[in-house]
Protein backbone atom coordinates (compact mmCIF):
# COMPACT_ATOMS: atom_id res chain seq x y z
CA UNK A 1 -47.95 18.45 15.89
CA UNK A 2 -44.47 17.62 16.52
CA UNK A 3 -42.39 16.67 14.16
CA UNK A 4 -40.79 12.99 16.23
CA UNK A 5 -44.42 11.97 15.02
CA UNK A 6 -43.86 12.50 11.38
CA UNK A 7 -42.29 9.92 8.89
CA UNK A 8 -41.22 10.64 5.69
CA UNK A 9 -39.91 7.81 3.59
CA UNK A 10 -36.49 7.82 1.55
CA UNK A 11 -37.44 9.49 -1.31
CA UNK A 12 -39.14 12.45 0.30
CA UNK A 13 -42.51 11.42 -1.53
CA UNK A 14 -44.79 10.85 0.85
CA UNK A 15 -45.25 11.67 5.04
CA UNK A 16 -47.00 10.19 7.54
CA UNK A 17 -48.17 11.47 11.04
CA UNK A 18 -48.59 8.99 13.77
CA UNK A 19 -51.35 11.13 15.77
CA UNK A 20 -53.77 11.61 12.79
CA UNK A 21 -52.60 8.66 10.86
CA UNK A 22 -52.77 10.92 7.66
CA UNK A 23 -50.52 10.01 4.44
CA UNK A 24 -48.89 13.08 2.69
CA UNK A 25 -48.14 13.18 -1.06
CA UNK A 26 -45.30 15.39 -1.00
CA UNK A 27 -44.97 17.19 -4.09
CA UNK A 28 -41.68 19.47 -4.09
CA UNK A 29 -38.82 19.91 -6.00
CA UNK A 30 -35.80 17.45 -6.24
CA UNK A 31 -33.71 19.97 -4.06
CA UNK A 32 -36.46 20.40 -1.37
CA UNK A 33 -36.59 16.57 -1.16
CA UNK A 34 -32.57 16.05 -1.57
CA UNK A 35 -32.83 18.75 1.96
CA UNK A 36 -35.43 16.59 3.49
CA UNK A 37 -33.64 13.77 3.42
CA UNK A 38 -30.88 14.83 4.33
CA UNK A 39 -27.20 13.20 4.53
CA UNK A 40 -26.37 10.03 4.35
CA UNK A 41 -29.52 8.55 2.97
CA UNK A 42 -31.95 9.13 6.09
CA UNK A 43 -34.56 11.71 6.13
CA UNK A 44 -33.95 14.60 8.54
CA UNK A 45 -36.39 13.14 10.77
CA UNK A 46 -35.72 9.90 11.11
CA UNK A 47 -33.28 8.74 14.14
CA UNK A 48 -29.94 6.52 12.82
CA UNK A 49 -28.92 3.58 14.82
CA UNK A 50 -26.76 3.64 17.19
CA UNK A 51 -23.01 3.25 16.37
CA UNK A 52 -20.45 3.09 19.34
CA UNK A 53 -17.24 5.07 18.53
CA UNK A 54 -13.70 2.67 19.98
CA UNK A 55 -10.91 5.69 20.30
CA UNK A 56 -9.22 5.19 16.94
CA UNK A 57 -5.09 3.84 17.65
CA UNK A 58 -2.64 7.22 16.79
CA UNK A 59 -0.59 6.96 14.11
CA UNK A 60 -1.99 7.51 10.29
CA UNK A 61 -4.75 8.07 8.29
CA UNK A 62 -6.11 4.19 8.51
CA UNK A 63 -7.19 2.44 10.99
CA UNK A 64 -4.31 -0.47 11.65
CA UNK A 65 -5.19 -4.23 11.78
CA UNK A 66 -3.11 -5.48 14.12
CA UNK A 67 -0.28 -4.31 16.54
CA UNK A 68 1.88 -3.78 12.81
CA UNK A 69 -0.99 -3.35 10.78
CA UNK A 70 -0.41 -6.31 8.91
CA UNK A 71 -2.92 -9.12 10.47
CA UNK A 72 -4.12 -10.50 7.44
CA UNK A 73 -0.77 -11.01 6.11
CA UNK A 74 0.15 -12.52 9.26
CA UNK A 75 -2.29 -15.01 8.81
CA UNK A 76 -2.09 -15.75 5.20
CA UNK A 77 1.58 -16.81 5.99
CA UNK A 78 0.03 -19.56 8.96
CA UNK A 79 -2.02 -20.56 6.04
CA UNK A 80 0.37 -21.25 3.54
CA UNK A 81 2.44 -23.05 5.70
CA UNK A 82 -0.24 -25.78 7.11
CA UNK A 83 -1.02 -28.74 5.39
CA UNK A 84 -4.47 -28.87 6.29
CA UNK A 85 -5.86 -25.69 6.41
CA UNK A 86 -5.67 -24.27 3.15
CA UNK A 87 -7.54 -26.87 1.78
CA UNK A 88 -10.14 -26.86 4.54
CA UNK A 89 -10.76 -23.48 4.38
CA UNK A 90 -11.41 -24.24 0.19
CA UNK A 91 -13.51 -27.20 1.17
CA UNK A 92 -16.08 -24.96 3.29
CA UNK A 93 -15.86 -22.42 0.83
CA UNK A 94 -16.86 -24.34 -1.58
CA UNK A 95 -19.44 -26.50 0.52
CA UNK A 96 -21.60 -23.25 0.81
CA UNK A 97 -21.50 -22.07 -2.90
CA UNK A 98 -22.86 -25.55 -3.31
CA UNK A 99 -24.70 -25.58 -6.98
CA UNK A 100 -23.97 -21.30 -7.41
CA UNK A 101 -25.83 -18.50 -7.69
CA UNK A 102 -29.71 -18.35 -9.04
CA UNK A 103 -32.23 -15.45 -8.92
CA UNK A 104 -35.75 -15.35 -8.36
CA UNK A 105 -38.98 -14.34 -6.83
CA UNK A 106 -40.61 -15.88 -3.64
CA UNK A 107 -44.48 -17.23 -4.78
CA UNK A 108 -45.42 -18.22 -1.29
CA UNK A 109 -44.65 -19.75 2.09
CA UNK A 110 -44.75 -23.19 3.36
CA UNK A 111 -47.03 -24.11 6.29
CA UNK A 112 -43.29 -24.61 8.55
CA UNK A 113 -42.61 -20.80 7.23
CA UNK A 114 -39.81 -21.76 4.68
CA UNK A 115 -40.74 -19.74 1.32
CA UNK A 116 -40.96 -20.90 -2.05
CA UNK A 117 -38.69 -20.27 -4.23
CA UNK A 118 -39.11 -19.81 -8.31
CA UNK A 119 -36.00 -19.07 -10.17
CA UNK A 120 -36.16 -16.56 -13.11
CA UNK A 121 -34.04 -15.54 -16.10
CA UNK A 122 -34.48 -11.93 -16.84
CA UNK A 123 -31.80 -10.72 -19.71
CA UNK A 124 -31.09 -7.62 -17.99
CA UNK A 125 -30.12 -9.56 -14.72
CA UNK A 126 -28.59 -12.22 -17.01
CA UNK A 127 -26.21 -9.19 -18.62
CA UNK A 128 -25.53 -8.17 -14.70
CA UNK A 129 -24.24 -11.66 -13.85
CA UNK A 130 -22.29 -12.16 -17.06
CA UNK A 131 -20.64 -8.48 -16.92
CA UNK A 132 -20.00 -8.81 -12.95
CA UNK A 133 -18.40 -12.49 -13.16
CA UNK A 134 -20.74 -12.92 -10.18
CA UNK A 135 -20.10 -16.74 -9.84
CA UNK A 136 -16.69 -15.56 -8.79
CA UNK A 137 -17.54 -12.65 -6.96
CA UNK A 138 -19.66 -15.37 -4.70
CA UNK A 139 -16.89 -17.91 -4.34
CA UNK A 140 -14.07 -15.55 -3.26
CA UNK A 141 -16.62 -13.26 -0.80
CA UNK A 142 -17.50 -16.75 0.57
CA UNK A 143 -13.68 -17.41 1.04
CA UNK A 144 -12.69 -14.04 2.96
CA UNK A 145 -15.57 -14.08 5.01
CA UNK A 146 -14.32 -18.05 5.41
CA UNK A 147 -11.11 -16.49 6.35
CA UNK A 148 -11.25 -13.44 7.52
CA UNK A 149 -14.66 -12.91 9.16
CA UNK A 150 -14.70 -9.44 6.79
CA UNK A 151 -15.73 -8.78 3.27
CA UNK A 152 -15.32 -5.66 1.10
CA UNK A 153 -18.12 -6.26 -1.45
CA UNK A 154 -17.35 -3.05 -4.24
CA UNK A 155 -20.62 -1.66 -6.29
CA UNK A 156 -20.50 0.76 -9.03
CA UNK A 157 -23.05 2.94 -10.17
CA UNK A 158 -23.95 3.75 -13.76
CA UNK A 159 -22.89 8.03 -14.87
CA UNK A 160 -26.64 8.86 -14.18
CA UNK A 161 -26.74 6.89 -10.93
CA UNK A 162 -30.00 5.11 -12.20
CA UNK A 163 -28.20 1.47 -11.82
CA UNK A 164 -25.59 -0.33 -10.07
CA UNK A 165 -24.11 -2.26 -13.26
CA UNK A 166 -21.14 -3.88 -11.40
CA UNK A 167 -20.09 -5.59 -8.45
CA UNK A 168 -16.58 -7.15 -7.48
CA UNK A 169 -14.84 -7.77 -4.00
CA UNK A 170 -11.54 -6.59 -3.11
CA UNK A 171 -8.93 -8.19 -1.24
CA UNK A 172 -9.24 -8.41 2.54
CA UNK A 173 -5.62 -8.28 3.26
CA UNK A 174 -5.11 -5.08 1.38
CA UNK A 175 -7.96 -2.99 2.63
CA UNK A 176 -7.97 -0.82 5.76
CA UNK A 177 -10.54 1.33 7.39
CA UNK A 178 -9.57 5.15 7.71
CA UNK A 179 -9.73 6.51 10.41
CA UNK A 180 -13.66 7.65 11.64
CA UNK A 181 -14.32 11.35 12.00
CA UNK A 182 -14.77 12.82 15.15
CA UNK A 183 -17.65 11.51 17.13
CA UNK A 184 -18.71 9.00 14.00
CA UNK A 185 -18.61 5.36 14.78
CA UNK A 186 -18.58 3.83 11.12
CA UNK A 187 -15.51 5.45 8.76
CA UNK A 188 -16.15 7.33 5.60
CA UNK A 189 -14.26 5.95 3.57
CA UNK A 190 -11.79 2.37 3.17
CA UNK A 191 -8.25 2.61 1.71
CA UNK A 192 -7.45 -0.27 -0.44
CA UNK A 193 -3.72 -0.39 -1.00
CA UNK A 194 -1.76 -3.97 -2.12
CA UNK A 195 1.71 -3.03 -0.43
CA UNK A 196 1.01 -2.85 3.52
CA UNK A 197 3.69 -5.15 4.11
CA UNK A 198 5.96 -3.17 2.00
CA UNK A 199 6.12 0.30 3.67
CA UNK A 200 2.22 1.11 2.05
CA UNK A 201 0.65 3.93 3.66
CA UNK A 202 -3.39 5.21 3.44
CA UNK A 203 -1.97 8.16 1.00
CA UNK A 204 0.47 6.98 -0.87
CA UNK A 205 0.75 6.90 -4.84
CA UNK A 206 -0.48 2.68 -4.94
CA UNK A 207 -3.38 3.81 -2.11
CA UNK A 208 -7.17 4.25 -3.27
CA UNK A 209 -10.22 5.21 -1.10
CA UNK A 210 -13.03 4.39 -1.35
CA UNK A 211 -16.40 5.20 0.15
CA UNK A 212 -18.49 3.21 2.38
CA UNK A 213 -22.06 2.45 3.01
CA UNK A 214 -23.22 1.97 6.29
CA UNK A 215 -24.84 -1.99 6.41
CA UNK A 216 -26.59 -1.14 9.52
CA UNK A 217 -28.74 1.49 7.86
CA UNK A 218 -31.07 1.35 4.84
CA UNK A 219 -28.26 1.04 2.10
CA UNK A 220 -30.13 1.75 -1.08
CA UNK A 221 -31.52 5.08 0.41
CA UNK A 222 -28.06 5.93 1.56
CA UNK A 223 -26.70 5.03 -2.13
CA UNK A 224 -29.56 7.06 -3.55
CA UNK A 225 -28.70 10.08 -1.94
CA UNK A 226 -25.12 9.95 -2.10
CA UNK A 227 -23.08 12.02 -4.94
CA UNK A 228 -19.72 11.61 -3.76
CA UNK A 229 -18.33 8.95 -6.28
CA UNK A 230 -19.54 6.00 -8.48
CA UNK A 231 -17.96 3.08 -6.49
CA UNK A 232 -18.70 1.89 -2.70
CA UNK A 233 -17.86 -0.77 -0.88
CA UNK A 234 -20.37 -2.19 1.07
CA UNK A 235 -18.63 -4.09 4.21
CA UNK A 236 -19.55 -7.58 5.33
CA UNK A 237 -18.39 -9.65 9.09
CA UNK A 238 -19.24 -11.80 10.98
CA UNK A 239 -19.69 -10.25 14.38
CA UNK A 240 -17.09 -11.07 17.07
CA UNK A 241 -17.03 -9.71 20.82
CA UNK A 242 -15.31 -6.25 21.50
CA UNK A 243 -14.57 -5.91 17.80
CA UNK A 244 -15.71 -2.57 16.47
CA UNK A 245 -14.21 -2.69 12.77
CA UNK A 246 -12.16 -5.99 11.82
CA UNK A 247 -13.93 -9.08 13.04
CA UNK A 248 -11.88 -12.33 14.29
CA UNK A 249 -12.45 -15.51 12.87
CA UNK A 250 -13.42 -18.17 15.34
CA UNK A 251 -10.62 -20.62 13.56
CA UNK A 252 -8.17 -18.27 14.81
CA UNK A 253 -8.28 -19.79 18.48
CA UNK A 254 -6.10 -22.66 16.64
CA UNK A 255 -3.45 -19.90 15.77
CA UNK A 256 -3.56 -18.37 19.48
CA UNK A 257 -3.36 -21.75 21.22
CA UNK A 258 0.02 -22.69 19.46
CA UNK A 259 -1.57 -25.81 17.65
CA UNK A 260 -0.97 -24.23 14.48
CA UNK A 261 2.75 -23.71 15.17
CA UNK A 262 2.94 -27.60 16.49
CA UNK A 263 1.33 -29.05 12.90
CA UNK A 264 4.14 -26.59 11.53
CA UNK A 265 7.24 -27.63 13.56
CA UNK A 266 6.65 -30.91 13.27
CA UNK A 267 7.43 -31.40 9.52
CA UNK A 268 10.11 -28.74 9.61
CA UNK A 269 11.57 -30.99 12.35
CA UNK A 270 11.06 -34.35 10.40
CA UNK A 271 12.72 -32.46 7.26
CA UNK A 272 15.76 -32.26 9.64
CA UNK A 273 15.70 -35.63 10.78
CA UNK A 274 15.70 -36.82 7.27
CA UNK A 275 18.30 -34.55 6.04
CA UNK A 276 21.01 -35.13 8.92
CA UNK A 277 20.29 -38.06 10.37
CA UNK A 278 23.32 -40.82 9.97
CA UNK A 279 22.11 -44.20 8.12
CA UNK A 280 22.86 -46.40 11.11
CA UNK A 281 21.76 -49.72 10.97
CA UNK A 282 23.93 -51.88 13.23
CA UNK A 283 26.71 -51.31 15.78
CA UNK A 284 28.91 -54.12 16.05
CA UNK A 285 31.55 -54.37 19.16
CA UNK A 286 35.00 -56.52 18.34
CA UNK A 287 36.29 -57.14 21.17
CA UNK A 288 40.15 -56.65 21.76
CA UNK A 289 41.14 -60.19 21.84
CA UNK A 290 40.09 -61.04 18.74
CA UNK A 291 42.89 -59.63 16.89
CA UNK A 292 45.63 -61.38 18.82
CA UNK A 293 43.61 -64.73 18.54
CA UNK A 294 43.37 -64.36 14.84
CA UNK A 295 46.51 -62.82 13.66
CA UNK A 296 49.10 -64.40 16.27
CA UNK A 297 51.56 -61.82 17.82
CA UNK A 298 49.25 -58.68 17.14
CA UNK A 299 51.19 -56.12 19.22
CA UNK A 300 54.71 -57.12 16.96
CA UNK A 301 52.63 -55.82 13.71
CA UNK A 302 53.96 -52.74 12.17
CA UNK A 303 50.78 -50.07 12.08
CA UNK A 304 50.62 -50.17 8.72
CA UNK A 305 49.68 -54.21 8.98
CA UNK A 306 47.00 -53.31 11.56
CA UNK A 307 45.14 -50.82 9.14
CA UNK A 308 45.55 -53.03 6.41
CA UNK A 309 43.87 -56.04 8.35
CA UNK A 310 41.25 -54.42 9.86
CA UNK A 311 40.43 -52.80 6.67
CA UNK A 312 39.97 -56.38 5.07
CA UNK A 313 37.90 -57.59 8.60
CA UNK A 314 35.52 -54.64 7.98
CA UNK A 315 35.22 -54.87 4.60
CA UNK A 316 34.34 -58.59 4.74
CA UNK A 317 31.84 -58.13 7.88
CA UNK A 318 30.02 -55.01 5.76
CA UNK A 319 29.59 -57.39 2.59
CA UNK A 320 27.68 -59.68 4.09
CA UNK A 321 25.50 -57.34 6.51
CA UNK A 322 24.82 -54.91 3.45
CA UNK A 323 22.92 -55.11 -0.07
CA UNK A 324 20.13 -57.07 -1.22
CA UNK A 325 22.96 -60.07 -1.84
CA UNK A 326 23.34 -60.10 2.28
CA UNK A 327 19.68 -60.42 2.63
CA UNK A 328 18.75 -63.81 4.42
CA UNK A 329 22.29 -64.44 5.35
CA UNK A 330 23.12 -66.45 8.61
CA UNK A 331 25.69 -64.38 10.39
CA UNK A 332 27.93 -66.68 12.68
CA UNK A 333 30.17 -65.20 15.66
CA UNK A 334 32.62 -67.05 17.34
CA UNK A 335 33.83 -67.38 21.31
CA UNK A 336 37.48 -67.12 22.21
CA UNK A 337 39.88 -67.39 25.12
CA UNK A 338 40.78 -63.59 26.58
CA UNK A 339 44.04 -64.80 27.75
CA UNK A 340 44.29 -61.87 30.10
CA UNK A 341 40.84 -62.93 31.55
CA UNK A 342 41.19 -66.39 31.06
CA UNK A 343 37.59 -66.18 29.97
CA UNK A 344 35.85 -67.26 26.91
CA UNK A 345 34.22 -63.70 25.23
CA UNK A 346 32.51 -63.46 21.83
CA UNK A 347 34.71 -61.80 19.55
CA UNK A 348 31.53 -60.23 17.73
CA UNK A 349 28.95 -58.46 19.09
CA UNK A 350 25.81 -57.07 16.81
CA UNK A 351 23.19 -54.77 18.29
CA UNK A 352 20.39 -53.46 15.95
CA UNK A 353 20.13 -49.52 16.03
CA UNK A 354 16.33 -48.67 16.59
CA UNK A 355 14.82 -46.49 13.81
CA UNK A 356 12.59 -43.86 15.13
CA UNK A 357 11.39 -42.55 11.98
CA UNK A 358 10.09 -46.29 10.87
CA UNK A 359 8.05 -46.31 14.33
CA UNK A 360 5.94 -42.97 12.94
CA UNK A 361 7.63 -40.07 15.41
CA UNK A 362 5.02 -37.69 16.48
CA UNK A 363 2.34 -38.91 14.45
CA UNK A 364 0.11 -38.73 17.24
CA UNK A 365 0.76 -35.22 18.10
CA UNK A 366 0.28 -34.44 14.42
CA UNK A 367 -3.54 -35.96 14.34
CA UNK A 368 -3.91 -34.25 17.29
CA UNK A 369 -2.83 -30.53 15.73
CA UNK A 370 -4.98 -31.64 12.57
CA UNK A 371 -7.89 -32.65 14.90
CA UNK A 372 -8.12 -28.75 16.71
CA UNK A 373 -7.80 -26.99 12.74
CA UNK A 374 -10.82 -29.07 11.86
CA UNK A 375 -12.61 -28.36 14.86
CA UNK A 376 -11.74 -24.73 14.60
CA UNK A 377 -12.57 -24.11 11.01
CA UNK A 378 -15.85 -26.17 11.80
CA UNK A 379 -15.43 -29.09 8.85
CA UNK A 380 -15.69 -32.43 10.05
CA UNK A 381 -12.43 -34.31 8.99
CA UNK A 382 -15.12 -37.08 7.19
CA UNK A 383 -16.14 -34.12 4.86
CA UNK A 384 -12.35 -34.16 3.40
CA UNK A 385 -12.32 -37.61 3.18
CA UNK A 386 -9.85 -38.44 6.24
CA UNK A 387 -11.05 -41.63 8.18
CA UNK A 388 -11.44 -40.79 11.37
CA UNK A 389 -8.73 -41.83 14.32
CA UNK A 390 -6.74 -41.18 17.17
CA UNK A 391 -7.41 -37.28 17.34
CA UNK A 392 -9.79 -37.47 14.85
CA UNK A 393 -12.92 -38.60 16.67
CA UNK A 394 -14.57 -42.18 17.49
CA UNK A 395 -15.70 -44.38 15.07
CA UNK A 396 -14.95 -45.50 11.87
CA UNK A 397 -17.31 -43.12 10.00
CA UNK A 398 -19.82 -45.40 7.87
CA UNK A 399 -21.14 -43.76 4.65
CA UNK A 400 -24.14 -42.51 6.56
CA UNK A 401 -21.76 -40.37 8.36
CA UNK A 402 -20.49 -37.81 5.81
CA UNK A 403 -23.92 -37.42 4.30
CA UNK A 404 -25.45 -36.18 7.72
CA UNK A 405 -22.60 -34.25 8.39
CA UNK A 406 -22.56 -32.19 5.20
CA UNK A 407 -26.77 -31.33 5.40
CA UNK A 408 -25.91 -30.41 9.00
CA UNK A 409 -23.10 -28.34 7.84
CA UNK A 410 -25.55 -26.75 4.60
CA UNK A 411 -28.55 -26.14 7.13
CA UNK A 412 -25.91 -24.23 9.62
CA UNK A 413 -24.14 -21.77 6.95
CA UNK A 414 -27.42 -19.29 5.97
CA UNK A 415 -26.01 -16.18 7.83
CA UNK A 416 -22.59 -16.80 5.94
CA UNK A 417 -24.60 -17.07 3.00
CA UNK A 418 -27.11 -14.22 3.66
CA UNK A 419 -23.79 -11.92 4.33
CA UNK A 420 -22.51 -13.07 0.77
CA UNK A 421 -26.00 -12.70 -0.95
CA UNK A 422 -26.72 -9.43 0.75
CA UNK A 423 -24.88 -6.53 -1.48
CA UNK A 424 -26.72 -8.95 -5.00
CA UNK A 425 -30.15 -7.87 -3.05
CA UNK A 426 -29.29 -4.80 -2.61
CA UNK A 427 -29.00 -4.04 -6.09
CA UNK A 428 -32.00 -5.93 -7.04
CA UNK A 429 -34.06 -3.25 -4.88
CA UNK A 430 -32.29 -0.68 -6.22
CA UNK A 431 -32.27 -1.53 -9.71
CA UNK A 432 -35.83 -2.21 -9.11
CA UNK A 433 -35.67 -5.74 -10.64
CA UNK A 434 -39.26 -7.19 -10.25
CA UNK A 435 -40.98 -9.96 -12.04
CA UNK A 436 -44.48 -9.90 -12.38
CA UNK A 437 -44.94 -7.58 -9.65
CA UNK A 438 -42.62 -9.09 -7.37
CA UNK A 439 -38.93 -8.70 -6.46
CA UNK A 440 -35.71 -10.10 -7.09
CA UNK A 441 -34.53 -12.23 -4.65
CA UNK A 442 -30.75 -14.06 -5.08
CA UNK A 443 -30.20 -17.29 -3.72
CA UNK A 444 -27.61 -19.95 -3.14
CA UNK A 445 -28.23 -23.55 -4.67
CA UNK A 446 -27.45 -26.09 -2.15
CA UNK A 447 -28.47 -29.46 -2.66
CA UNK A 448 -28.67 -31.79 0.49
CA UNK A 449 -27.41 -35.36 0.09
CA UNK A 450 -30.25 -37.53 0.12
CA UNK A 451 -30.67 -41.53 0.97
CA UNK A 452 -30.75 -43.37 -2.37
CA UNK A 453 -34.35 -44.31 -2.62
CA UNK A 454 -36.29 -47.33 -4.29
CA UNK A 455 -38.52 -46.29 -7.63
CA UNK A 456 -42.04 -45.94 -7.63
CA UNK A 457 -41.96 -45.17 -4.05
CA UNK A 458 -43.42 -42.05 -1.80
CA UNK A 459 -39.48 -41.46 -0.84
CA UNK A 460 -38.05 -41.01 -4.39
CA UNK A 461 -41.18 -39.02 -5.71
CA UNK A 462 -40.27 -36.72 -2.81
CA UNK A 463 -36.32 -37.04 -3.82
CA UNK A 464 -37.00 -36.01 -7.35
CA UNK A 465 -39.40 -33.80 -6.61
CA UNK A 466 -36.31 -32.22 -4.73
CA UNK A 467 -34.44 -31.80 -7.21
């Protein structure tokens, strides 16, 4: 028979042959089996997926994010300087993680094909959770994935390689891929280093590889047969077009477009305003004649006289127009003769200087920058609390607004979810965490906001039935 007809699962325990449809107990040595599988995790016979190889950039050992290599720093420094995205990107962050994480095993399906769900406490698992912080570890791979679009989920594997015992994430902006070896789409290995954007290299003395597993392929099978360290990261994306290794986040479009550097200009340019801007209130006009028809024989005044009376004229004129003691005050100008004119002119004239700040400048085009971040992180700006507006969307956004908006939001985020949950299930199958029979599953709790619902009714059974 040939051998493209034989199956042999992970563990090299048992065979199968499609043209006889005959199971093998395979009873050989570890060795034999460690041959039979193979590298990597996948029997010898079995056929890998396929990974496309994109012609690494020359340069070093890692593969660069970015033109400079320093894309996520780049973007963490857009980030910090909005006003609205940092706490978006918290807000949908923390939107998903909802009520945390819980554990369980799946009892049965529903007739629409959702399964149900009972959660367990097992004090092994309970010890995992506790040891691994994994409430955090949730949160912030929810937040670079948020972020980033990439994850670097870490597991570490007990000194007999029974167990995984601990999982942690590490920082998006400091890890790179290396380099992949000739002809291999997926790297080896990732360097985590904290100093990219201050001359860090993939081999210098701050730098630490670390292995990978491939997600694509049957991970516990590859960790199983794998003796090349006690740590791995196992990476997490979201898929973007023509990306091969770091994935771009959709909200990114904002930073492209220039919007983001319009919601940033315009307060640096405000600060300005405020900061140079003269106090001008008034610009008053005396007009020439005046002093001569006040003061007699003007032009025979020594200069000295001249500054001295004007002095007193201002002086006079700026205590009534000023302070809360000039509020309400009748101001009274007076027409004279311009003998050179023989015309009668007003010897004060008082225009009000418009105040452009007062009249909101560029408010609109702020809204309007706020109103693309929203719509590019994917949070409705009634899920921050922000009334809709010009830029914001029609309507005024009645209480029945948010609510939908937020279930909508919660029904939409499972593959975000399923990317975060997805290195906790792998180490439920490979720890072999069952309960009765059945296996581990982890889950996220998120409650839906439900319509308030009268007592002894079919809708609030159903609400706290819900719950």
């Amino acid at each position: 028979m040939s051998r493209d007809r034989v199956v042999v699962n992970n563990d090299a325990t048992l065979a199968y042959t499609q043209q006889s449809g005959t199971v093998f107990r395979l009873n050989m040595s570890a060795s034999s089996a460690a041959a039979l599988r193979g590298s990597g995790g996948k029997t010898a016979l079995e056929t890998p997926p396929t990974t496309p190889v994109k012609k690494p950039d020359a340069g070093g050992d890692d593969n660069p994010w970015g033109e400079d290599n320093l894309f996520p720093q780049a973007v963490i420094r857009d980030i910090e300087k909005n006003t609205v995205l940092p706490s978006v990107l918290e807000r949908k962050t923390s939107m998903m993680y909802g009520g945390g994480i819980v554990y369980g095993i799946i009892t049965g399906v529903n007739k629409d094909g959702s399964k149900i769900f009972e959660a367990q406490e097992v004090p092994e698992i309970e010890e995992f959770m506790e040891a691994s912080n994994v409430p955090l570890y949730a949160f912030e791979g929810l937040h670079e994935v948020n972020t980033f679009s990439n994850g670097f989920p870490e597991l570490i594997v007990s000194k007999n390689r029974q167990k995984i015992v601990r999982i942690s994430i590490q920082e998006t902006a400091w890890t790179r891929y290396m380099k992949p070896k000739s002809g291999k789409g997926l790297p080896t290995h990732v360097v985590i280093n904290a100093n990219w954007d201050n001359g860090g290299s993939a081999t210098d003395e701050y730098a630490t590889q670390v292995p990978i597993l491939d997600p694509y392929d049957d991970a516990v099978g590859q960790l199983r047969a794998r003796t090349d360290g006690f740590k791995y990261i196992y990476p997490i994306s979201i898929p973007s077009a023509d990306k091969a290794l770091y994935q771009l986040a959709s909200w990114n479009s904002v930073r492209r477009s220039g919007w983001l550097d319009v919601a940033a200009a315009i307060p640096e340019f405000k600060k300005a305003l405020f900061k140079n801007q003269l106090s001008v209130k008034y610009l008053v006009s005396i007009h020439s004649a005046y002093w001569e028809w006040k003061y007699g024989d003007w032009e025979g005044l020594s200069q000295e006289e001249k500054v001295r009376l004007i002095n007193d004229e201002l002086t006079a004129f700026d205590n009534v127009m000023s302070g809360t003691n000039g509020a309400g005050k009748t101001v009274m100008t007076t027409t004279i003769l311009d003998k050179r004119t023989n015309t009668e002119v007003e010897a004060f004239k008082i225009t009000a200087i418009d105040d452009k700040l007062k009249d909101g400048l560029y408010i609109e085009d702020s809204a309007e920058a706020s109103s693309h971040i929203y719509t590019a992180v994917g949070v409705a700006p009634s899920l921050m609390g922000v009334s809709p507006g010009k830029g914001m969307g029609d309507g005024a956004g009645g209480g029945s607004e948010p609510r939908v908006l937020f279930n909508n939001f919660v029904s939409t985020a499972q593959f975000h979810l399923d990317l975060v949950l997805a290195p906790l299930n792998l180490i439920a199958r490979y720890n072999n965490w069952t309960v009765n029979g059945k296996p581990i599953k982890f889950r996220f709790l998120n409650p839906f906001v439900m319509l308030p619902a009268a007592k002894d009714t079919p809708a609030a059974d159903a609400q706290q039935q819900s719950k």
